[in-house]
Protein backbone atom coordinates (compact mmCIF):
# COMPACT_ATOMS: atom_id res chain seq x y z
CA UNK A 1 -5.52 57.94 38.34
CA UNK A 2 -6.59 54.32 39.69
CA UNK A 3 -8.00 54.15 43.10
CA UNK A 4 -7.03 50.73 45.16
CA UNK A 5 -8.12 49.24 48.24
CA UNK A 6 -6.03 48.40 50.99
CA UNK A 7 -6.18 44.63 49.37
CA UNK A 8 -5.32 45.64 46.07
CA UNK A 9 -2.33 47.44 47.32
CA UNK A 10 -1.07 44.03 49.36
CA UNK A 11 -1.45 42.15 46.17
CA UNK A 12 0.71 44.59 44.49
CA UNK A 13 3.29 44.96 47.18
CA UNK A 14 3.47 40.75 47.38
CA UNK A 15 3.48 40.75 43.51
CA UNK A 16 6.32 43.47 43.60
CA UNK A 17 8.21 40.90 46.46
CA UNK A 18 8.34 38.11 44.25
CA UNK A 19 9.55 39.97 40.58
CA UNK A 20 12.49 41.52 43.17
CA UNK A 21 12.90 37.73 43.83
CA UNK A 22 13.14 36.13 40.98
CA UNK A 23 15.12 39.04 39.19
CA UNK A 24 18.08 39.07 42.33
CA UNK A 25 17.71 35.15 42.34
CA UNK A 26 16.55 35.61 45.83
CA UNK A 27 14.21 32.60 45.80
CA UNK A 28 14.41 29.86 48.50
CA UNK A 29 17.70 32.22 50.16
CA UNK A 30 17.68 33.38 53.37
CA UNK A 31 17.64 36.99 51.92
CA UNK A 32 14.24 36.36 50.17
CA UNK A 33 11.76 39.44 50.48
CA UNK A 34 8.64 38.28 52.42
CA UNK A 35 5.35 40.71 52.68
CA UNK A 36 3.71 40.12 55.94
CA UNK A 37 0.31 40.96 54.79
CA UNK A 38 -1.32 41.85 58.22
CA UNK A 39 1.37 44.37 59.03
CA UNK A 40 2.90 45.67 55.77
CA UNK A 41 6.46 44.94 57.57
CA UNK A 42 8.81 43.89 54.40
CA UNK A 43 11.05 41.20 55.64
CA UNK A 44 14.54 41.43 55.59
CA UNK A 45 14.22 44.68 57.42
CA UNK A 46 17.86 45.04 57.85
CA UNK A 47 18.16 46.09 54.08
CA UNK A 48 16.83 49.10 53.09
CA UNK A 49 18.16 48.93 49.44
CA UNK A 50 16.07 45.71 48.82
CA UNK A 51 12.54 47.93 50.94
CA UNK A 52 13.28 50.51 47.93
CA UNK A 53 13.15 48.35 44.99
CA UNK A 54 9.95 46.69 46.34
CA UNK A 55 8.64 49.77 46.71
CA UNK A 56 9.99 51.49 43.38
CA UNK A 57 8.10 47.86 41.70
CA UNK A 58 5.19 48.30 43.43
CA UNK A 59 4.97 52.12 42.22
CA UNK A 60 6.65 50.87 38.38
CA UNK A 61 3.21 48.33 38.63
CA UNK A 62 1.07 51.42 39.53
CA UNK A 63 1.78 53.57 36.89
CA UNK A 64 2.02 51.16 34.00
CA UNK A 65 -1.58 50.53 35.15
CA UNK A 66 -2.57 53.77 35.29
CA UNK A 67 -1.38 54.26 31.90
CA UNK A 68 -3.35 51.81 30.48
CA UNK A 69 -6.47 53.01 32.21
CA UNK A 70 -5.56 56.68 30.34
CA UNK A 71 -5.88 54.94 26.98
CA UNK A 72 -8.51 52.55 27.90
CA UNK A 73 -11.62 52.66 25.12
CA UNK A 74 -14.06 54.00 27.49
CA UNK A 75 -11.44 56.52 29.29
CA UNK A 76 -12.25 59.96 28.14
CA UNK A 77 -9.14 61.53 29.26
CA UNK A 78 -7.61 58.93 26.31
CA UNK A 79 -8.08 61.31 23.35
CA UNK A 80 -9.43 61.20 19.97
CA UNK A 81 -8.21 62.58 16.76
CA UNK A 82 -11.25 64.24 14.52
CA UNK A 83 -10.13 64.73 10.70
CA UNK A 84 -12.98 66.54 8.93
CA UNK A 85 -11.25 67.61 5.17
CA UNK A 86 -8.49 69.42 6.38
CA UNK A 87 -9.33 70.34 9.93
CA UNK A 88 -8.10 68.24 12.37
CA UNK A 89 -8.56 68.38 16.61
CA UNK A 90 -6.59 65.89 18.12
CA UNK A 91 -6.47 65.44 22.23
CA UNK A 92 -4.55 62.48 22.09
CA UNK A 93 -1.04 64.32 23.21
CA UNK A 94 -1.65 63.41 26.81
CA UNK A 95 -1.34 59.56 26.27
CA UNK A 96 1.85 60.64 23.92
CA UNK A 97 3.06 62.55 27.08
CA UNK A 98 3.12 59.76 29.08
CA UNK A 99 4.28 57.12 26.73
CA UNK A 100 6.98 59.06 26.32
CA UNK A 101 7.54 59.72 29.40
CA UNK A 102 7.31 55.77 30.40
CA UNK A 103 9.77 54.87 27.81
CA UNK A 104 12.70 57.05 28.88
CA UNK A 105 15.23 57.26 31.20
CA UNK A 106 14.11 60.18 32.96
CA UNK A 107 14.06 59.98 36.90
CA UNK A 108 10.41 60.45 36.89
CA UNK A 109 9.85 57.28 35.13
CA UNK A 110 9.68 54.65 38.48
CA UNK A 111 10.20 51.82 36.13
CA UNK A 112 13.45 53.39 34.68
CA UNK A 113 14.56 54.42 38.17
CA UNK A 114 13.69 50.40 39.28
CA UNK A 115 15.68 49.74 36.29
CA UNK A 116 18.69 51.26 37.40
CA UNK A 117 18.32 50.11 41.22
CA UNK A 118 18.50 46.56 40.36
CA UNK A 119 21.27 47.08 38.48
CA UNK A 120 23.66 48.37 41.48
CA UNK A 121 21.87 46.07 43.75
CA UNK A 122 22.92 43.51 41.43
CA UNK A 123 26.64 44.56 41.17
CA UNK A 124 26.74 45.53 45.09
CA UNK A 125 25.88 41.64 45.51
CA UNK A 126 28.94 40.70 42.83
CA UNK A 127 31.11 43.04 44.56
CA UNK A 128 30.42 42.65 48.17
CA UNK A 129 31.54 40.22 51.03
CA UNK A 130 30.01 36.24 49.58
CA UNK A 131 29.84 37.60 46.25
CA UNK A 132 32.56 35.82 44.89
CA UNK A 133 32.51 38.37 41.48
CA UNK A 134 29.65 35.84 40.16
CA UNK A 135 27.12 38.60 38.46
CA UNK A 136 23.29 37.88 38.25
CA UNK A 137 21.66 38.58 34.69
């Protein structure tokens, strides 16, 4: 697993801000996600559905990163597959695992989970009081 400084973390968490943005069309509104980066305080703080989905980016960004890492050349968790004639040793079923496990729906996946949290965020916002029934996509 990747280690990050407390910097690395606030570019992450403002990186995670402004994808939230730009996929709720939140841009230039007065419900645009700010990170104050001396505090950590995640501005609007009256909505704790938008906190989440800054928070499930953030941790989507993490562990796509952390995947690549696994399989990284030089990573020697990665794996290797040895054919010599017809024996064969192949380590390469944790990076499988997790591919796997990034591409589906399941609720440990944080992207997938992010995935579906925009989605009702989105249709709270077409349903809800301003909304007008205009959807985002």
């Amino acid at each position: 697993m990747p280690e990050f400084t407390n910097a690395q973390l606030i570019v992450i968490l403002q990186k995670s801000a402004r994808r939230i943005n730009r996929k709720l069309c939140l841009t230039g509104t007065d419900n645009q996600i700010v990170i104050d980066t001396t505090t950590g305080d995640i501005t609007p703080d009256n909505d704790e559905d938008l906190k989440d989905l800054v928070l499930l980016q953030a941790e989507c960004l993490i562990t796509q990163r952390s995947f690549t890492e696994f399989l990284s050349a030089d990573s020697a968790s990665a794996g290797v597959m040895v054919k010599d004639g017809e024996q064969t040793v192949d380590t390469r079923s944790g990076g499988s695992s997790r591919a796997n496990l990034l591409g589906s729906d399941s609720p440990a996946n944080p992207c997938a989970e992010l995935a579906e949290g925009l989605n009702a965020e989105k249709l709270k916002r077409m349903m809800g009081p301003g909304g007008g029934g205009s959807l985002i996509y």
